[in-house]
Protein backbone atom coordinates (compact mmCIF):
# COMPACT_ATOMS: atom_id res chain seq x y z
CA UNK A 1 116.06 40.07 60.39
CA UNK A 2 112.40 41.39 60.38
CA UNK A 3 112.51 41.85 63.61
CA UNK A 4 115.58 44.24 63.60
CA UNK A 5 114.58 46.76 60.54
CA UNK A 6 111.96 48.46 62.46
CA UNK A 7 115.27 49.82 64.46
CA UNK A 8 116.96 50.70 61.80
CA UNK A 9 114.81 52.93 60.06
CA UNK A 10 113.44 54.48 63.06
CA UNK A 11 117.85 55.06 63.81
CA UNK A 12 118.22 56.06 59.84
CA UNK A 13 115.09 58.63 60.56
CA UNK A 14 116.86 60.33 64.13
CA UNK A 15 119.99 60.63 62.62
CA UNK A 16 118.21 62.42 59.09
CA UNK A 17 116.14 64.33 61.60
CA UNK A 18 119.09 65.74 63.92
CA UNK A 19 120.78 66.59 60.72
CA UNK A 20 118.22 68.75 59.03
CA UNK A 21 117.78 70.68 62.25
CA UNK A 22 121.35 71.33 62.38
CA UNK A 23 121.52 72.69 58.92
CA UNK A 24 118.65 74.54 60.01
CA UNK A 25 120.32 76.36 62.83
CA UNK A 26 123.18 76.91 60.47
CA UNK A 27 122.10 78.55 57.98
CA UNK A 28 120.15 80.46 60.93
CA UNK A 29 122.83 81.66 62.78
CA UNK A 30 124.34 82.37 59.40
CA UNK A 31 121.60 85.01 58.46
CA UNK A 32 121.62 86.82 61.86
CA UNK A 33 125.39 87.23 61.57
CA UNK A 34 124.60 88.77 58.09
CA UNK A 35 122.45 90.96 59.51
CA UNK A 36 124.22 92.20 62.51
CA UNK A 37 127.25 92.59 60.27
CA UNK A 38 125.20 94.97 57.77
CA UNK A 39 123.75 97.22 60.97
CA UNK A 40 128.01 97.76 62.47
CA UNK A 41 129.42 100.88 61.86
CA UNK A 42 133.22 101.41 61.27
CA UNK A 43 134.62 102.01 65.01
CA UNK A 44 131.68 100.20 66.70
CA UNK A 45 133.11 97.29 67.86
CA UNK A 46 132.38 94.77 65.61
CA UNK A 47 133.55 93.27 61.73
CA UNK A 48 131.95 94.26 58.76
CA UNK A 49 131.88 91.46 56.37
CA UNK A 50 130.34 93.61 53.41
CA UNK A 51 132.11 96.61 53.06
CA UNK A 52 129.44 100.10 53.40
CA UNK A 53 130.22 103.16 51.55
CA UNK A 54 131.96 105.98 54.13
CA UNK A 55 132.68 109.38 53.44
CA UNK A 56 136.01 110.68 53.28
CA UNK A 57 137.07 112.26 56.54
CA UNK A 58 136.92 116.35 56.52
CA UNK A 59 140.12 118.22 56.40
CA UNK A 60 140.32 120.86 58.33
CA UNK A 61 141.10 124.23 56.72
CA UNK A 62 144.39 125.14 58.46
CA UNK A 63 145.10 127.87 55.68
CA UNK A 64 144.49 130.85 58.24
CA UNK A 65 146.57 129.95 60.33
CA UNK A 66 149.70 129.19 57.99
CA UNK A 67 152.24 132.22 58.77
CA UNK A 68 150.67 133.25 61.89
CA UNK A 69 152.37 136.53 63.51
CA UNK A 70 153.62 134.63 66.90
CA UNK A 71 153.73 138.56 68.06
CA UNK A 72 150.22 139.20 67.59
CA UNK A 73 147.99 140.07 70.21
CA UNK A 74 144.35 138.40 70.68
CA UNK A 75 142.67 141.35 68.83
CA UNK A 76 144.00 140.05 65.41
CA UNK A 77 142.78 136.58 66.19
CA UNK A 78 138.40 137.28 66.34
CA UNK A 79 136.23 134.57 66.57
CA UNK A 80 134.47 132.88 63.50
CA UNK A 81 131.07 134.40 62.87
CA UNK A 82 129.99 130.56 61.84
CA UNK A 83 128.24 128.78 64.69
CA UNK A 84 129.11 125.39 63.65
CA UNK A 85 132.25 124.79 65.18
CA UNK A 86 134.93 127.11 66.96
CA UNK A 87 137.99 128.30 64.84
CA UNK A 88 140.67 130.61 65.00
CA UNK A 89 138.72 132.41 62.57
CA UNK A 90 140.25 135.55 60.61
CA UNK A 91 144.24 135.23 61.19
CA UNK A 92 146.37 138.36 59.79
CA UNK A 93 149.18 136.65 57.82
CA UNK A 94 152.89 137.64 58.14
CA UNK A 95 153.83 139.84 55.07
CA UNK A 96 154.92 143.33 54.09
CA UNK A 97 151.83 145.22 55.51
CA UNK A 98 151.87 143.13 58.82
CA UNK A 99 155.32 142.57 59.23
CA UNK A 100 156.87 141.06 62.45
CA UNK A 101 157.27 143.55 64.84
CA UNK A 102 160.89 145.68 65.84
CA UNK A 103 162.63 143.77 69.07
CA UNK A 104 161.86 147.47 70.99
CA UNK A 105 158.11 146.90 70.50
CA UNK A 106 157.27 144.91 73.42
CA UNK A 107 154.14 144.24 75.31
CA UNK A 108 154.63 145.82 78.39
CA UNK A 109 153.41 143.26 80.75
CA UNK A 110 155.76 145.09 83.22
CA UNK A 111 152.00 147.65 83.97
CA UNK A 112 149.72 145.39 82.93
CA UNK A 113 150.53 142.31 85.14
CA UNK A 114 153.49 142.65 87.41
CA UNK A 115 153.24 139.71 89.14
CA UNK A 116 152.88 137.97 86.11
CA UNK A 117 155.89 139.63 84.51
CA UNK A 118 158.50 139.20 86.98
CA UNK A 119 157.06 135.58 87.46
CA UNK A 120 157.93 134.84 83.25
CA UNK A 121 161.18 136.86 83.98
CA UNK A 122 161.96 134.53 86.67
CA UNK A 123 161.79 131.20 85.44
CA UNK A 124 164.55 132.71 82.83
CA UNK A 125 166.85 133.68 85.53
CA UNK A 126 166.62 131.55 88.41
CA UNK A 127 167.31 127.78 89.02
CA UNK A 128 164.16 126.41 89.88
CA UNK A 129 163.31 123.14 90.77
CA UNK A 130 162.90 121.88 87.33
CA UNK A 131 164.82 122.45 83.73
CA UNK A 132 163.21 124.62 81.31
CA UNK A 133 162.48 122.02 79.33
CA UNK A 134 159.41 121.26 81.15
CA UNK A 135 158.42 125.03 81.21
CA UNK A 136 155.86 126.43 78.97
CA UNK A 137 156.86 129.29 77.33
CA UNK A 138 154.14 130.96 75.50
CA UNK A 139 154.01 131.91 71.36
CA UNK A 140 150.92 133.54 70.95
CA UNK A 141 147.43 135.01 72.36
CA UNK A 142 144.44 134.56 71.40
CA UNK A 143 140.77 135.10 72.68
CA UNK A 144 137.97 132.40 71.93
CA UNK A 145 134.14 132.79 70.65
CA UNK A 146 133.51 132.95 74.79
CA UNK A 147 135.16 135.96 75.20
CA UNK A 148 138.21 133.93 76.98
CA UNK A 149 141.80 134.40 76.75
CA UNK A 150 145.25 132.22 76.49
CA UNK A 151 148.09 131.24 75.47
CA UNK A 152 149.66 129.03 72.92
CA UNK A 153 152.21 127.86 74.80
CA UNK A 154 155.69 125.34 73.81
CA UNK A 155 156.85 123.16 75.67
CA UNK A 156 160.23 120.41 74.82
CA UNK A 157 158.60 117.97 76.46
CA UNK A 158 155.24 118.19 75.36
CA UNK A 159 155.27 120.32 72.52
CA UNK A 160 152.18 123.09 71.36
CA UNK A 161 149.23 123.08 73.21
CA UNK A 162 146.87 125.39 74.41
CA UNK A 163 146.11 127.36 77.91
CA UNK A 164 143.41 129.47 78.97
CA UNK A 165 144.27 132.49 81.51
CA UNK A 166 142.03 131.18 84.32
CA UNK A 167 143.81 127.73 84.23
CA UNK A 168 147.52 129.25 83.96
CA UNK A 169 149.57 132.22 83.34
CA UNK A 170 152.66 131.72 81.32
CA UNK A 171 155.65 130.04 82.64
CA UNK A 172 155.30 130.70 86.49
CA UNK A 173 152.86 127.75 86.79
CA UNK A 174 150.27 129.93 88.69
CA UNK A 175 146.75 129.93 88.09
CA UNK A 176 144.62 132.93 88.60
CA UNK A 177 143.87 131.61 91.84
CA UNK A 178 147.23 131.25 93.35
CA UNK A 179 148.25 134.96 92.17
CA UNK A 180 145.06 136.45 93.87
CA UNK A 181 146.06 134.74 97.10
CA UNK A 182 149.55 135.38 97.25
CA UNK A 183 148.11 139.08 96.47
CA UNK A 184 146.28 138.81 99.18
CA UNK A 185 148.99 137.98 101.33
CA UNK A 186 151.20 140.57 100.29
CA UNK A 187 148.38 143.00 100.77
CA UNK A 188 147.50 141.70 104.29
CA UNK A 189 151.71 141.42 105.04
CA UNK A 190 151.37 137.97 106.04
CA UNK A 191 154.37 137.02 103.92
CA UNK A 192 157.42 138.87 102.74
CA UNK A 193 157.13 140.11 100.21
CA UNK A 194 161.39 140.25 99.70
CA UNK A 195 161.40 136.18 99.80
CA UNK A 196 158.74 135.93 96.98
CA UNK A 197 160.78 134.71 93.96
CA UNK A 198 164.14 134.69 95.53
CA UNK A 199 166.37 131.89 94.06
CA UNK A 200 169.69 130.30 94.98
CA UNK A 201 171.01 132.37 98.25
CA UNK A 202 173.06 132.12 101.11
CA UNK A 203 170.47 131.47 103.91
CA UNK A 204 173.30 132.63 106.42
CA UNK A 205 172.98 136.71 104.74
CA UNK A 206 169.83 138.56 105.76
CA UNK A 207 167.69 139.32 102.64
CA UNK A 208 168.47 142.24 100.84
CA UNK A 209 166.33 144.97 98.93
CA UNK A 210 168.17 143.81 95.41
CA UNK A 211 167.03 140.38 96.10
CA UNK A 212 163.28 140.73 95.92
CA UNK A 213 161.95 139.80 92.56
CA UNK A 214 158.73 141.54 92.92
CA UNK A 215 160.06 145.15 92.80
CA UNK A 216 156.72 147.10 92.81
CA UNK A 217 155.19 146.64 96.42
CA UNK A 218 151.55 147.03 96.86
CA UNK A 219 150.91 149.66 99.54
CA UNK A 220 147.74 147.83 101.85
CA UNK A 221 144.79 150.63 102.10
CA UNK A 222 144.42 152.81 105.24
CA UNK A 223 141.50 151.38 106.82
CA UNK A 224 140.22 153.60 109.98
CA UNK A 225 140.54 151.80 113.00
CA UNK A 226 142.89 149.56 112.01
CA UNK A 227 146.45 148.91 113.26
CA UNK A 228 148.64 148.15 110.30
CA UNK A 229 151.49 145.67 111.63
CA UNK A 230 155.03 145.19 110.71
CA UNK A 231 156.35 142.81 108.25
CA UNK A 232 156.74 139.41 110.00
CA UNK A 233 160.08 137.99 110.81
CA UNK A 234 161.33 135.51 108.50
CA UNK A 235 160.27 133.18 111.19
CA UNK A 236 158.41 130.31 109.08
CA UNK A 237 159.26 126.62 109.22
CA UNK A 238 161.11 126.75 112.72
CA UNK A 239 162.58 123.64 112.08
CA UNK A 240 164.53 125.01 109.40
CA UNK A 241 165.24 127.79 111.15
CA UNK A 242 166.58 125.95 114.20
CA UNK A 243 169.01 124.40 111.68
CA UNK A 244 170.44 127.83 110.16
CA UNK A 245 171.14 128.83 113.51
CA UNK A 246 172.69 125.55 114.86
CA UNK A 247 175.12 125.46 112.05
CA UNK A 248 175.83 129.31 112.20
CA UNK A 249 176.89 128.25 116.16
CA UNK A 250 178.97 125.47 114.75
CA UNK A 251 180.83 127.67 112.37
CA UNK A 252 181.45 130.52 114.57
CA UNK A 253 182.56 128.15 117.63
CA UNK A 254 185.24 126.53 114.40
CA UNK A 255 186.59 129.99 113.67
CA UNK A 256 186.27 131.01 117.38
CA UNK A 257 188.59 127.99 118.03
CA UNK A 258 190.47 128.61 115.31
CA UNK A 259 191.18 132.49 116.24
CA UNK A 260 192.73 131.29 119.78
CA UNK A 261 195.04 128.61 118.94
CA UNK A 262 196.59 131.13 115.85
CA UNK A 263 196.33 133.41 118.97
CA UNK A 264 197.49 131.71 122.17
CA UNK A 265 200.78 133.12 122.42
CA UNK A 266 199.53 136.67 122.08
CA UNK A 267 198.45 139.04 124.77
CA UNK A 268 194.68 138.96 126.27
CA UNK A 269 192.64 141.10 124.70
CA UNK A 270 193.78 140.57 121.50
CA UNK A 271 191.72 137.33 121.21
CA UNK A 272 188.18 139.48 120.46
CA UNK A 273 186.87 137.85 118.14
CA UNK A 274 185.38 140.17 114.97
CA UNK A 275 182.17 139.60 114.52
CA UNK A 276 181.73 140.62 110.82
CA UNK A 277 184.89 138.93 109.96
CA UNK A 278 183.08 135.91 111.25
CA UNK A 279 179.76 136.52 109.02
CA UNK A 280 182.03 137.28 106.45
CA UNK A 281 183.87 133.85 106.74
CA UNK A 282 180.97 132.09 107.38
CA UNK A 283 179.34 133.46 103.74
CA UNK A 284 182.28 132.15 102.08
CA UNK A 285 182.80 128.88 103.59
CA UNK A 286 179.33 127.70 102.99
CA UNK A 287 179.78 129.13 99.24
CA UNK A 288 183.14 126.96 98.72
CA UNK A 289 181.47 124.38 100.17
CA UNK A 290 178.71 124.12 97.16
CA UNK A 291 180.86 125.15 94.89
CA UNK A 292 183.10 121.96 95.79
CA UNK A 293 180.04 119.58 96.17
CA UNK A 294 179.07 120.77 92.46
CA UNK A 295 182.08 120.00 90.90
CA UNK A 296 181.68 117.72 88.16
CA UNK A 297 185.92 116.88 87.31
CA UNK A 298 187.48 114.27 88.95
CA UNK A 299 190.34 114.78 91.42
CA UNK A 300 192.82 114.22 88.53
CA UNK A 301 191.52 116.23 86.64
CA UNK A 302 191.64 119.36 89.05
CA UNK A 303 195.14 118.46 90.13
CA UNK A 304 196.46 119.10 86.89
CA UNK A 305 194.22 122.31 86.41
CA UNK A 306 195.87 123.82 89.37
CA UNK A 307 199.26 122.97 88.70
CA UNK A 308 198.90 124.33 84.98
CA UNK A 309 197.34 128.15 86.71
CA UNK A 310 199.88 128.17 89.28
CA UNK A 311 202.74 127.48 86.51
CA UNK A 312 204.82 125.20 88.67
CA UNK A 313 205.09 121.65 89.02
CA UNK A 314 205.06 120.80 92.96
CA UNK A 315 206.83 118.02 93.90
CA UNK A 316 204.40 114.38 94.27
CA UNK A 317 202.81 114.87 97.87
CA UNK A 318 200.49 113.05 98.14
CA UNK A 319 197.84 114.87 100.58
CA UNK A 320 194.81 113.63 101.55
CA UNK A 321 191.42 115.88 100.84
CA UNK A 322 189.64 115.04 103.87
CA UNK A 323 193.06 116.50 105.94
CA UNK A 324 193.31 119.17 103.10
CA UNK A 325 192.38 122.68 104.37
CA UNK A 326 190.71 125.36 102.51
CA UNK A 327 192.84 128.69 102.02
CA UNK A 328 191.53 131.64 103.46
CA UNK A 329 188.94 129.82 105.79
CA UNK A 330 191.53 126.69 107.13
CA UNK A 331 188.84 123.97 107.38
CA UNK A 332 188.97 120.18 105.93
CA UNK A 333 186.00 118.18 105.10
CA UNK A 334 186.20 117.02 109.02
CA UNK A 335 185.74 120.35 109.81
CA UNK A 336 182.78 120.41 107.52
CA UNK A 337 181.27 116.90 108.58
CA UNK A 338 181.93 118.53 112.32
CA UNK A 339 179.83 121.86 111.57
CA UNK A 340 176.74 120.06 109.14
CA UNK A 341 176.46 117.23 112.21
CA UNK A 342 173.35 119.27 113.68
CA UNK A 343 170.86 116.74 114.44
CA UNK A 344 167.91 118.77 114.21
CA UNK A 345 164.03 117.63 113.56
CA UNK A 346 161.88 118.54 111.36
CA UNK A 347 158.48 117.06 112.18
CA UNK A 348 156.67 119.61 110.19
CA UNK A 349 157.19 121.67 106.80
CA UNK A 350 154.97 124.57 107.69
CA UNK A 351 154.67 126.92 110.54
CA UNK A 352 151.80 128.70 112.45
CA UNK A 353 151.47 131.20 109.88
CA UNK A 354 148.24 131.84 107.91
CA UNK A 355 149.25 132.10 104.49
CA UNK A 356 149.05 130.56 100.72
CA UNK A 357 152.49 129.25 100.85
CA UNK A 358 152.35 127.30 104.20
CA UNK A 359 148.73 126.26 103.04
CA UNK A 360 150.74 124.42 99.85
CA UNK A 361 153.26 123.13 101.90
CA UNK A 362 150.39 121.50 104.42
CA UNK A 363 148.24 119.84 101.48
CA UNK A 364 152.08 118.58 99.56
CA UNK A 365 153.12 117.08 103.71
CA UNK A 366 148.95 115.62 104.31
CA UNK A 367 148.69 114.23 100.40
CA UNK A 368 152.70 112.46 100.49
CA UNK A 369 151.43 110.97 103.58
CA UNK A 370 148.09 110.11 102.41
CA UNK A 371 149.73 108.03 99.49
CA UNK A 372 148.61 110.84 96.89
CA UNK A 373 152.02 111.32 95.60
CA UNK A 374 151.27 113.17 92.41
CA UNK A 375 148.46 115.52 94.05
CA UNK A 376 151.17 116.26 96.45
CA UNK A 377 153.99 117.26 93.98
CA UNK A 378 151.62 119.66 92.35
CA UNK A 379 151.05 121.16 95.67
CA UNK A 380 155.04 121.46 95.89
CA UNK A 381 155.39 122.71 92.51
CA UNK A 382 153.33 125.78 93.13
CA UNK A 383 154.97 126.55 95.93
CA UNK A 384 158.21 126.35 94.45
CA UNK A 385 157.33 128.80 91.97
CA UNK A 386 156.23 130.78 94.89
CA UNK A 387 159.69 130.42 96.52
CA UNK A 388 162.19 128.93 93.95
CA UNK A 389 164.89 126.84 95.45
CA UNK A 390 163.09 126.77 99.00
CA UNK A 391 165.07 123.89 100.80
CA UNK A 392 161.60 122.35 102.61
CA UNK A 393 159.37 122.76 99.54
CA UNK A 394 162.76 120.59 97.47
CA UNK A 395 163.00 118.38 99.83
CA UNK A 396 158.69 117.60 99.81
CA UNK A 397 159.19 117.07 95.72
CA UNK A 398 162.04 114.59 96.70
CA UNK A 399 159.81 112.62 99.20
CA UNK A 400 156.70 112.33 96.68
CA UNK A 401 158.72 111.30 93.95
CA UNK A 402 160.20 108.71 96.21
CA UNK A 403 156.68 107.84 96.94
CA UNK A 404 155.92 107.10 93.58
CA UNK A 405 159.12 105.22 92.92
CA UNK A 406 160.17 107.86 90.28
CA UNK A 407 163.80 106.90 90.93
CA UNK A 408 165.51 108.87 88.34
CA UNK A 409 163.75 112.46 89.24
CA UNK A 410 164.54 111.85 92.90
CA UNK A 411 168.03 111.06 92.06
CA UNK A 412 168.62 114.74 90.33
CA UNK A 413 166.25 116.37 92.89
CA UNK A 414 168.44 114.57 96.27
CA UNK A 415 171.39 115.95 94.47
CA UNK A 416 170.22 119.30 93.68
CA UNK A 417 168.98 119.87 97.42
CA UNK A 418 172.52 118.57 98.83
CA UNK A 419 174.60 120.81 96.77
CA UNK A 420 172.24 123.90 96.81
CA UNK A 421 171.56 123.20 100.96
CA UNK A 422 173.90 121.11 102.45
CA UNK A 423 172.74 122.21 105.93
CA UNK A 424 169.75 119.25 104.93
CA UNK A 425 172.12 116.51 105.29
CA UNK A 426 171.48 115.55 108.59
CA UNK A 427 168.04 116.54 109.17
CA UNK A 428 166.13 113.99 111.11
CA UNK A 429 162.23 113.92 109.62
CA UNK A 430 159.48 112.98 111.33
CA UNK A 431 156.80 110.19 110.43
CA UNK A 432 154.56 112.72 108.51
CA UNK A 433 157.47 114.28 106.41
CA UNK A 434 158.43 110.79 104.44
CA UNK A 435 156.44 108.42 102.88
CA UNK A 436 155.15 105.27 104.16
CA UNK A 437 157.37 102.46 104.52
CA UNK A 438 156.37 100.04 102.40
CA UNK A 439 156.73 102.70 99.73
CA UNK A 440 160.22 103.56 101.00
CA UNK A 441 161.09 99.89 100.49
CA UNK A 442 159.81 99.65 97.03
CA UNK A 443 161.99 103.02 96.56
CA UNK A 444 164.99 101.39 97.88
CA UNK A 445 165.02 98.19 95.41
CA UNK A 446 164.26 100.46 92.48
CA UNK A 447 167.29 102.67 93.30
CA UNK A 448 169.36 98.93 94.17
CA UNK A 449 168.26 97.65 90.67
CA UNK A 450 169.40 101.13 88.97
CA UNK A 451 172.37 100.94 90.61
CA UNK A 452 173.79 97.98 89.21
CA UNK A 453 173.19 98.68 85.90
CA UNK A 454 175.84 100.89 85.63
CA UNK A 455 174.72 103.99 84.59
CA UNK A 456 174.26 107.06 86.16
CA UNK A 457 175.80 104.60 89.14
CA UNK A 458 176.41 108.01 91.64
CA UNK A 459 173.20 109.41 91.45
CA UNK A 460 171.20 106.34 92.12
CA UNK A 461 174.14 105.52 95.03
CA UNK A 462 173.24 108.56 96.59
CA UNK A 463 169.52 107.85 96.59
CA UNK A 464 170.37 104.21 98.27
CA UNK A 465 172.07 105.63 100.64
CA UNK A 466 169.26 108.36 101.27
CA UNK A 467 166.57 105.94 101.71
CA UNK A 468 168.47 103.27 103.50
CA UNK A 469 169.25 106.05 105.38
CA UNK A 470 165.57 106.75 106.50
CA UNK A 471 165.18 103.33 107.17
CA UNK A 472 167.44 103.23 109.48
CA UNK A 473 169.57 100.29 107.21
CA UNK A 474 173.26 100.72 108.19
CA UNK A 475 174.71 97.83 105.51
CA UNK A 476 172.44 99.89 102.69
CA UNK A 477 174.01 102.96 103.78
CA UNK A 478 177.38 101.97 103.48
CA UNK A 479 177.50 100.34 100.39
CA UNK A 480 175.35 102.95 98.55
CA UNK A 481 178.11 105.65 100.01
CA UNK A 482 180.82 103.24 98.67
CA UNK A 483 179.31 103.49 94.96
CA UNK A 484 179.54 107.03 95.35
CA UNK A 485 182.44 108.27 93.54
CA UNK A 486 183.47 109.41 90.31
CA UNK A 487 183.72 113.62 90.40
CA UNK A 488 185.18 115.51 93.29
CA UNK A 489 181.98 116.55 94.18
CA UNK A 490 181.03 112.88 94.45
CA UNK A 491 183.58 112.20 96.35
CA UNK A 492 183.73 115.16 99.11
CA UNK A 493 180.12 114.29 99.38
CA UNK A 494 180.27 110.84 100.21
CA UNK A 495 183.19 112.09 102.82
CA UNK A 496 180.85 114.07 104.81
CA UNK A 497 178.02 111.65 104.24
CA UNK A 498 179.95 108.88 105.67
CA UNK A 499 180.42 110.74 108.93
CA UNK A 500 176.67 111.82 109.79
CA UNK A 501 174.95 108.86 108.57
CA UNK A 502 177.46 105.79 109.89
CA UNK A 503 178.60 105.00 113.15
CA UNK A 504 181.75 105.35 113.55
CA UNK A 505 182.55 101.85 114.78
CA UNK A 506 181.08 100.48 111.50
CA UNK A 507 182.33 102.65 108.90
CA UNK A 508 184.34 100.39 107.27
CA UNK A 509 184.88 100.10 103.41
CA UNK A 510 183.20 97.09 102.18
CA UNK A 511 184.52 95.17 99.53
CA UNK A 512 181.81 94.80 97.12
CA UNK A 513 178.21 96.33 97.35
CA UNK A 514 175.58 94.53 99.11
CA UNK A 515 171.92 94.25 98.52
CA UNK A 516 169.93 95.65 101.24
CA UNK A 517 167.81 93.30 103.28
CA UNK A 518 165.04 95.86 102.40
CA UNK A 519 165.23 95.13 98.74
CA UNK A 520 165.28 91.92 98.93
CA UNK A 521 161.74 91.45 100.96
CA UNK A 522 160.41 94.27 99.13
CA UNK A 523 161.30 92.20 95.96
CA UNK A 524 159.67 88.79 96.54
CA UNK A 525 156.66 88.23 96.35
């Protein structure tokens, strides 16, 4: 027993030893802790354990700015004299001595900015790619401490915010840049100046003086020596215009045809063929076509609006609307199908000529490509407000918002460019006009997924089809055609559809939709 005590004191002595030392750490640690927690700030990043007096944060003095005029210009809105911080600074309030001005006492923007004012005035009247909900309309002016102007601008997506001048002006989405360059052009006549602002038009008329939106044109100074050219011919994007023309040949050669057989029993040279007649039936068959494709009621629906404007109840023929012809122009949706089946190319969305729109339409095409799909809808955007409802510029939106698997935009935008330019239908793009293919893969089981939730079911079908259409995917195709229906515009649409996108030997109805094989390797992992 004497032999084992030594050990057991020098074990009772460790074991007091490693004990005091880790009190000693404790309380340690415990007092650095205390200290770091008394140096934190509120918002630093760590926990304050004793709480430190704060002051009370500083409301802002919005008094001057209750019942501001929305009419007033940025002379009533000066700068504060008080260097500490920028303000609004002396705001006239709305009451009897600065009433709100009489409707008749406009601004006349008309002098002071043209381009500017016809470019507000158009994004009122025109359809443009986008709703006016995602427009900014501006309130108010004002001009800050650095002698800069803007707008206070609304918006019923984003509500109030501010814009300076050199960023933006107004609603047309054009900076101060843009508008000098398309200035420019129109100065050096390297664009025409009758297709600036244009909206929805038939692309088979000619442009006409009432359809420029810019009505004021800026006479280019006589410089000696210099040979001033003529306007250019509306000869931009050739692909597009090697489509206008094709189907122009397609519906003359329809009417031609049509002309001799109604015809064949009469004497020769009473088969000339009247060439404004044709134009004439040309301009309204492509406008009841649109009009039809737009049509939101469903067959029934438009059965039993006929029969209660023509007053009498026809007997129950059933006719088919494919075999259905159109009075005044005799042509069925075969005839259609027949006239839209063009086949052209587009391997570009800009031509050889040196101006700011083409220069958009390059850096939208190079930036889709690239995998930069919002940098390239930006591009697109100005453009479009450029030339609203320009078929190319719609149809480069479409492919970067495919890009960036924004299914439901590309939906309304597909839909928007079919009905407003059915001539697009068949178009054939190049590499460099669509996105990548992985991304059009992606696309395609985002717009599969949509689909079968239900809603919205023929705008994402049409989008299936679309894509499965670029990829060359028959079975996708077909089934996304199937699924669309609904409307008579639906409907018609997925009739014509059905004959330039399938083959005929395997457009057959299929009984329930199928998944693309796209989707589903696109989907796992």
């Amino acid at each position: 027993m004497s032999h084992n005590e030594p050990i057991q004191k020098f074990r009772s002595r460790t074991v007091v030893t490693i004990g005091l030392i880790f009190l000693a750490l404790s309380g340690a640690m415990a007092l650095a802790q205390n200290a770091l927690d008394s140096s934190l700030h509120v918002g630093s990043g760590g926990v304050n354990t004793t709480p430190t007096p704060s002051a009370k944060p500083v409301r802002r003095d919005s008094s001057q700015i209750r019942g501001l005029n929305p009419y007033d210009v940025f002379q009533k809105i000066v700068s504060d004299t008080n260097q500490s911080r920028s303000s609004f600074g002396q705001v006239t309030r709305v009451s009897d001595r600065n009433p709100l001005p009489q409707k008749n006492n406009q601004i006349d923007w008309k002098k002071k900015d043209s381009l500017r004012y016809y470019g507000q005035g158009l994004a009122l009247t025109a359809n443009l790619s986008r709703s006016m909900d995602a427009v900014e309309t501006p309130y108010a002016s004002f001009r800050t401490s650095r002698g800069e102007t803007g707008n206070l601008t609304a918006n019923g997506l984003r509500g109030v915010k501010l814009e300076l001048d050199r960023d933006r002006i107004g609603t047309s989405r054009m900076s101060l840049y843009e508008t000098a360059r398309l200035r420019e052009d129109i100065r050096n006549k390297t664009i025409q100046l009758d297709a600036i602002g244009v909206g929805v038009r038939n692309p088979f008329q000619p442009y006409q003086p009432t359809d420029a939106v810019m009505a004021t044109k800026l006479t280019p100074a006589n410089i000696q020596g210099v040979i001033v050219s003529e306007p250019p011919q509306d000869t931009r994007l050739n692909g597009y215009g090697a489509i206008i023309n094709e189907v122009r040949r397609r519906f003359e050669s329809k009417f031609e045809s049509v002309e001799k057989l109604s015809k064949n029993n009469d004497k020769q040279g009473d088969t000339n063929i009247d060439t404004t007649k044709n134009q004439e039936r040309i301009l309204s068959a492509y406008d009841l076509l649109k009009k039809e494709l737009s049509e939101t009621k469903n067959q029934t629906e438009l059965d039993e609006a006929r029969k209660a404007e023509t007053g009498a109840e026809k007997s129950a023929e059933v006719v088919d609307p494919e075999k259905e012809r159109r009075v005044g122009i005799n042509m069925t949706l075969d005839d259609y199908a027949m006239v839209l089946k063009h086949g052209q190319h587009i391997d570009s969305m800009t031509s050889d000529e040196k101006n700011r729109f083409n220069e958009l339409l390059s850096e939208g095409q190079r930036a889709m490509y690239e995998g930069n799909a919002f940098v390239a809808e930006k591009r697109f955007q100005v453009a479009l407000s450029i030339r609203p409802n320009d078929p190319l510029a719609i149809a480069g939106m479409l492919h970067c918002q495919i890009s960036a698997n924004l299914t439901g935009s590309a939906a309304l935008t597909l839909h928007e460019l079919f009905v407003n330019h059915p001539e697009m239908m068949d178009v054939r793009w190049g590499p460099k006009t669509i996105p990548p293919r992985p991304r059009l893969e992606k696309a395609l089981a985002e717009s599969v997924r949509r689909l079968a939730i239900g809603r919205d079911a023929a705008q994402f079908a049409l989008l299936q089809a679309y894509i499965a259409h670029l990829l060359n995917d028959q079975d996708a195709v077909k089934s996304g055609l199937f699924a669309l229906r609904g409307s008579a515009g639906d409907d018609e649409m997925a009739s014509i559809l059905r004959k330039l996108w399938l083959d005929p030997a395997s457009d057959t109805t299929p009984q329930k939709l199928q998944t693309p094989k796209a989707a589903i390797d696109s989907a796992t992992p």
